[in-house]
C-alpha atoms as a PDB file:
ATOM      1  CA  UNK A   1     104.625  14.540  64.348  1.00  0.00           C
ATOM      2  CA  UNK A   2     107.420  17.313  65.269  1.00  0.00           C
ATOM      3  CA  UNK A   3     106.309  18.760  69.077  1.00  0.00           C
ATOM      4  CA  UNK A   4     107.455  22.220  69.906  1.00  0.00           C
ATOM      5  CA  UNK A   5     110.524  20.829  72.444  1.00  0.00           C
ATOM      6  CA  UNK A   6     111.247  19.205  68.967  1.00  0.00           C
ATOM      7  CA  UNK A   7     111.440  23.065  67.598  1.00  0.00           C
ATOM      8  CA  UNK A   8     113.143  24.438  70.346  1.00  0.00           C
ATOM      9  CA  UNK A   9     115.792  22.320  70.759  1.00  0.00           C
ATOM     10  CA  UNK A  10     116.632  23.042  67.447  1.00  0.00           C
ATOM     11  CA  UNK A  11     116.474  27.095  67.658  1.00  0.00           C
ATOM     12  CA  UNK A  12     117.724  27.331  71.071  1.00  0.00           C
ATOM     13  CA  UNK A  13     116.853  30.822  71.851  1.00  0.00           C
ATOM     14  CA  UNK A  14     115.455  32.367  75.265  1.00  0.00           C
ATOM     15  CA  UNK A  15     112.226  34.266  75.347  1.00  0.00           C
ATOM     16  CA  UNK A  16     113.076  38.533  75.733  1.00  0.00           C
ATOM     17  CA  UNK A  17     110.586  39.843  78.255  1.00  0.00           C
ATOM     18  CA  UNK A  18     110.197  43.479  79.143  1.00  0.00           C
ATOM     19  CA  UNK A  19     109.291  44.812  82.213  1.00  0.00           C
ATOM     20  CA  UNK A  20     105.412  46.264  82.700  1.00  0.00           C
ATOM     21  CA  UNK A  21     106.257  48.997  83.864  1.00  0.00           C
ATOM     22  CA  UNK A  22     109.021  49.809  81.385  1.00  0.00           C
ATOM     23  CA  UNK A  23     108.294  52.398  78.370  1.00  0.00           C
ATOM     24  CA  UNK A  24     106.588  51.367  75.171  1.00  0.00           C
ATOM     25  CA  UNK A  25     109.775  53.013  72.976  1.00  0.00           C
ATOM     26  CA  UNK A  26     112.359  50.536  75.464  1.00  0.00           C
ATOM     27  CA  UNK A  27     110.611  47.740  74.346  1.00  0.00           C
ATOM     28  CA  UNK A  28     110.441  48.520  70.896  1.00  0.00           C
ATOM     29  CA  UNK A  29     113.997  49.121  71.404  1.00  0.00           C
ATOM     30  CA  UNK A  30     114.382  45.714  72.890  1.00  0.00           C
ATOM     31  CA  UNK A  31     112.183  44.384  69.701  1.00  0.00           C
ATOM     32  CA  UNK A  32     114.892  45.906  67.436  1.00  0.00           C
ATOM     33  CA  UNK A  33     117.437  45.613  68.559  1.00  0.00           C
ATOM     34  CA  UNK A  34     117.093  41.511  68.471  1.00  0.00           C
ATOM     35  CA  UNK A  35     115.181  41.613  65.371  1.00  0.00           C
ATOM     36  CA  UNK A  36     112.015  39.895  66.715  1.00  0.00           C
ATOM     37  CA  UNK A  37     108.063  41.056  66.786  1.00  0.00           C
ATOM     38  CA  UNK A  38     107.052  40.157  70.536  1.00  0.00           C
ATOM     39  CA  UNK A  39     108.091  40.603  73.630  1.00  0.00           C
ATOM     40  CA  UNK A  40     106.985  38.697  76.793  1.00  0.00           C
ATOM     41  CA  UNK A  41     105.933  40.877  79.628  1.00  0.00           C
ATOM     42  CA  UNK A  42     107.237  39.591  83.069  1.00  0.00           C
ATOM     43  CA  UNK A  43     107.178  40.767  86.640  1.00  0.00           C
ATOM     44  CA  UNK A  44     109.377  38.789  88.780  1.00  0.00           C
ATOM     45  CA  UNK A  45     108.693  34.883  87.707  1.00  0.00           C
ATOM     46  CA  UNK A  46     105.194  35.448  86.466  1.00  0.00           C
ATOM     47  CA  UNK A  47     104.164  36.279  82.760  1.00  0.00           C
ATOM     48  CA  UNK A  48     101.918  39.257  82.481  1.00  0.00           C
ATOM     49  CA  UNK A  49     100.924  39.204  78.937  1.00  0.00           C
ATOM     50  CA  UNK A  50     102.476  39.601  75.455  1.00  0.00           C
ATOM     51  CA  UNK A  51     103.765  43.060  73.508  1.00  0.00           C
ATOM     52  CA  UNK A  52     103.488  42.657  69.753  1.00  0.00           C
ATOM     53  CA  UNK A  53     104.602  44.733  67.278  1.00  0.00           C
ATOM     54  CA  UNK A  54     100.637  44.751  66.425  1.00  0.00           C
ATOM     55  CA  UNK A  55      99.915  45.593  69.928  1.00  0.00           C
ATOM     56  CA  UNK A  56     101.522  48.943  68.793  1.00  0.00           C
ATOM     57  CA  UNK A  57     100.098  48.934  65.631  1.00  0.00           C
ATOM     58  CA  UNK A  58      96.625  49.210  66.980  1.00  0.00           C
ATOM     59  CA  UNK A  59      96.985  51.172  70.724  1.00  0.00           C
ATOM     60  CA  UNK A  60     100.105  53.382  69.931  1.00  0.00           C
ATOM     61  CA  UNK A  61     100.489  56.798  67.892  1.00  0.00           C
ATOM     62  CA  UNK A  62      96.872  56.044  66.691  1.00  0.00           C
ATOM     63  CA  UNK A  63      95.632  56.139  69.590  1.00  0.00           C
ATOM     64  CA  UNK A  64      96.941  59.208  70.749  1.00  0.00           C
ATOM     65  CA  UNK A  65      99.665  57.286  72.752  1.00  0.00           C
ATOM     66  CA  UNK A  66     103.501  58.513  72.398  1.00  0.00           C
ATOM     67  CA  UNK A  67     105.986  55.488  73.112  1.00  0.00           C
ATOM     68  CA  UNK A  68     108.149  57.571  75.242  1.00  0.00           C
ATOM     69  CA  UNK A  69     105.708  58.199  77.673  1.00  0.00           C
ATOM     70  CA  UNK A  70     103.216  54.977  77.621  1.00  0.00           C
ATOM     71  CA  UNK A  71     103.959  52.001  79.938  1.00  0.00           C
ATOM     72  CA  UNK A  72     103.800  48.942  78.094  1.00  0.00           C
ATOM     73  CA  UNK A  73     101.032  47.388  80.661  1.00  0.00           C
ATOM     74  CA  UNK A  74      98.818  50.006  78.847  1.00  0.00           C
ATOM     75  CA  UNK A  75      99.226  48.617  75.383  1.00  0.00           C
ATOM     76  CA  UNK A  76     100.427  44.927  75.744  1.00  0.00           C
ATOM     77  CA  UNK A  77      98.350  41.930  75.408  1.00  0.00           C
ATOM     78  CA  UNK A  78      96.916  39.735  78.381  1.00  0.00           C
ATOM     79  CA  UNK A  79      94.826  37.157  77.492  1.00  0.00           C
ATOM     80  CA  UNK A  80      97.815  34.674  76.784  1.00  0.00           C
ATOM     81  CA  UNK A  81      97.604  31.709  74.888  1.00  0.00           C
ATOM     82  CA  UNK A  82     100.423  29.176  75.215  1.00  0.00           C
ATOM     83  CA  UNK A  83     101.523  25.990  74.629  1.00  0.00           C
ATOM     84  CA  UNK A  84     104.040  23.297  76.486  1.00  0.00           C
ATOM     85  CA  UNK A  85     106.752  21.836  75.020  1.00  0.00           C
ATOM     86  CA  UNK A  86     104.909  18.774  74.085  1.00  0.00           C
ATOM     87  CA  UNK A  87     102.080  20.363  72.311  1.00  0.00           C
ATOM     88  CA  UNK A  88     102.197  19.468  68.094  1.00  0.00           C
ATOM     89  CA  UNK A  89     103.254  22.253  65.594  1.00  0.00           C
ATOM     90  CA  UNK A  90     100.040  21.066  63.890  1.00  0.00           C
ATOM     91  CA  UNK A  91      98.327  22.418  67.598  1.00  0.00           C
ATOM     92  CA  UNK A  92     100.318  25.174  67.149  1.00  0.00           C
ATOM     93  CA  UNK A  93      99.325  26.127  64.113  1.00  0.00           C
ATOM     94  CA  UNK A  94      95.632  25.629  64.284  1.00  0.00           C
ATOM     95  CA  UNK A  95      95.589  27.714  68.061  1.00  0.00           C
ATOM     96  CA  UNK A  96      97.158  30.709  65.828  1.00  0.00           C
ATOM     97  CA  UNK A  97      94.747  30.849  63.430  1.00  0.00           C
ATOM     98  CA  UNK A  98      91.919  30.149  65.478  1.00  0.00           C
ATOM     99  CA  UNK A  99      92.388  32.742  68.071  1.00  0.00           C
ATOM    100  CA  UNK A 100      94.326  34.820  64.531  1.00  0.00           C
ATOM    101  CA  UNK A 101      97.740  35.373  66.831  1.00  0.00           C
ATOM    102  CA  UNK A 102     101.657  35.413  65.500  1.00  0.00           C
ATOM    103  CA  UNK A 103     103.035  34.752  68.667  1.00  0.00           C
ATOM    104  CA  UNK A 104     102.965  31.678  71.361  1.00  0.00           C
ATOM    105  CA  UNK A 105     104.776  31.324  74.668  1.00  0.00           C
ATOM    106  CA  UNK A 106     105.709  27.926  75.758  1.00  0.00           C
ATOM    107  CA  UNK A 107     105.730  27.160  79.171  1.00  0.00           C
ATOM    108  CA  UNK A 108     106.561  24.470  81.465  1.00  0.00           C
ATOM    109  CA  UNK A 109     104.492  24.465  84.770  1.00  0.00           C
ATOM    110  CA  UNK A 110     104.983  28.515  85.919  1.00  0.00           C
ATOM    111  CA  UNK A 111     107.815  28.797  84.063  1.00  0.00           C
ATOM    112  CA  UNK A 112     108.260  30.097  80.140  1.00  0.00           C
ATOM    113  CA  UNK A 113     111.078  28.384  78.655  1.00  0.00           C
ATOM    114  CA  UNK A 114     110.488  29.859  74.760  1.00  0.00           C
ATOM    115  CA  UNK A 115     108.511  31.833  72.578  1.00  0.00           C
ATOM    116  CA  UNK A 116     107.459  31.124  69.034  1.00  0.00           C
ATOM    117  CA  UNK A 117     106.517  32.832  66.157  1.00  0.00           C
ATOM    118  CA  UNK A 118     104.107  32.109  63.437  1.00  0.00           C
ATOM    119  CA  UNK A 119     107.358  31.684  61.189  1.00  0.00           C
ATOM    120  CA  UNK A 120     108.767  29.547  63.034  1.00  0.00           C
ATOM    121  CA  UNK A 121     106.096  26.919  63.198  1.00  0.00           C
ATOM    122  CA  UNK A 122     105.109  27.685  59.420  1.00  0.00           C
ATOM    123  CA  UNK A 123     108.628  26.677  58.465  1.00  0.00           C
ATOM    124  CA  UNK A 124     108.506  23.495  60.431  1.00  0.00           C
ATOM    125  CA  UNK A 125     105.242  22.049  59.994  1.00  0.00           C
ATOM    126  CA  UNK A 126     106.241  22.720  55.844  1.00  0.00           C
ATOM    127  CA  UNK A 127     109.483  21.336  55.834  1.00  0.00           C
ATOM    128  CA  UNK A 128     108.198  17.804  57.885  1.00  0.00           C
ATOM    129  CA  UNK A 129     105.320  17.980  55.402  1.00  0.00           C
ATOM    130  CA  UNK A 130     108.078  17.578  52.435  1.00  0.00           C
ATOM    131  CA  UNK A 131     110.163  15.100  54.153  1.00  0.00           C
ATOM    132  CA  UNK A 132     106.887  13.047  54.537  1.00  0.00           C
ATOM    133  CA  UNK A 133     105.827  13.456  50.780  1.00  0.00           C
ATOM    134  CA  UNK A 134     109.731  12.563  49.580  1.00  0.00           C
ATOM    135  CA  UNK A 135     108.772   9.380  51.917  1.00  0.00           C
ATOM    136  CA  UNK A 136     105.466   8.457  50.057  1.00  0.00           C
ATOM    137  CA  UNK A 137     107.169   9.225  46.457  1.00  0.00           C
ATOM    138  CA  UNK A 138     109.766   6.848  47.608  1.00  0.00           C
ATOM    139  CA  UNK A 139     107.744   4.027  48.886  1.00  0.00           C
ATOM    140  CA  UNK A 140     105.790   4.451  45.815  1.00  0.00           C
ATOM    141  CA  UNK A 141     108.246   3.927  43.215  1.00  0.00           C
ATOM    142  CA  UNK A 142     109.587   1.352  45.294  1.00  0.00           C
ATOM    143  CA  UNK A 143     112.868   3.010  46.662  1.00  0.00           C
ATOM    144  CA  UNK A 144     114.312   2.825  50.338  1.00  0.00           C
ATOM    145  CA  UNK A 145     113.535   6.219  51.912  1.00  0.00           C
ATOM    146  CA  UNK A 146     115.839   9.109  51.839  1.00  0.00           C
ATOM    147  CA  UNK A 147     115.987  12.221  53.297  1.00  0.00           C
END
């Protein structure tokens, strides 16, 4: 069973975190420009919550709220859920659609070492999925197993 370090190691990225206090159309900016959905929110050391391109979705122009004048502590996400770098992907992917979230910080002790996305996990937990059928359809027709 593939654990998130498992995941990471492969993908070695960094989480991008935004400041609270910074505007709603930075982080967006931020969001673009490297082509992701979520930012962390950090102050110093200490994660403050999540900012999701759903979090804007839902509290932005809709609201009444303009991007260049909203702080993202008034739109981002608090309630974190995260993982550590030894949960499962199959954890992983039940805590997303439990709690119906795209997003999950990992973190080690105080400190958030990654960030993954819905994708990310989807495309794992299906590709060790195949390699273990290609295993049974080998042992069953009495081959060695191949990957």
């Amino acid at each position: 069973m593939a654990l998130v370090k498992d995941l990471l190691a492969y993908r070695n990225t960094h989480p991008v975190c935004v400041s609270p206090n910074d505007t709603v159309l930075h982080a967006l900016q931020v969001m673009a420009q490297e082509n992701i959905g979520a930012v962390l929110v950090v102050e110093g050391h200490k994660v403050l919550g999540i900012f999701t391109e759903r979090d804007y979705a839902r509290k932005g122009e809709v609201a009444g709220r303009t991007a260049a004048h909203t702080l993202v502590k008034e739109m981002m996400t608090s309630e974190l859920i995260s993982v550590t770098s030894k949960t499962s992907l199959e954890e992983c992917l039940k805590l997303m659609q439990t709690y119906h979230i795209r997003h999950l910080p990992v973190v080690d002790g105080e400190r958030v070492i990654g960030i993954l996305s819905i994708r990310d996990v989807m495309e794992a937990v299906l590709k060790e999925r195949e390699s273990e059928i290609v295993g049974l359809e080998n042992y069953i027709i009495g081959s060695s197993f191949q990957m």
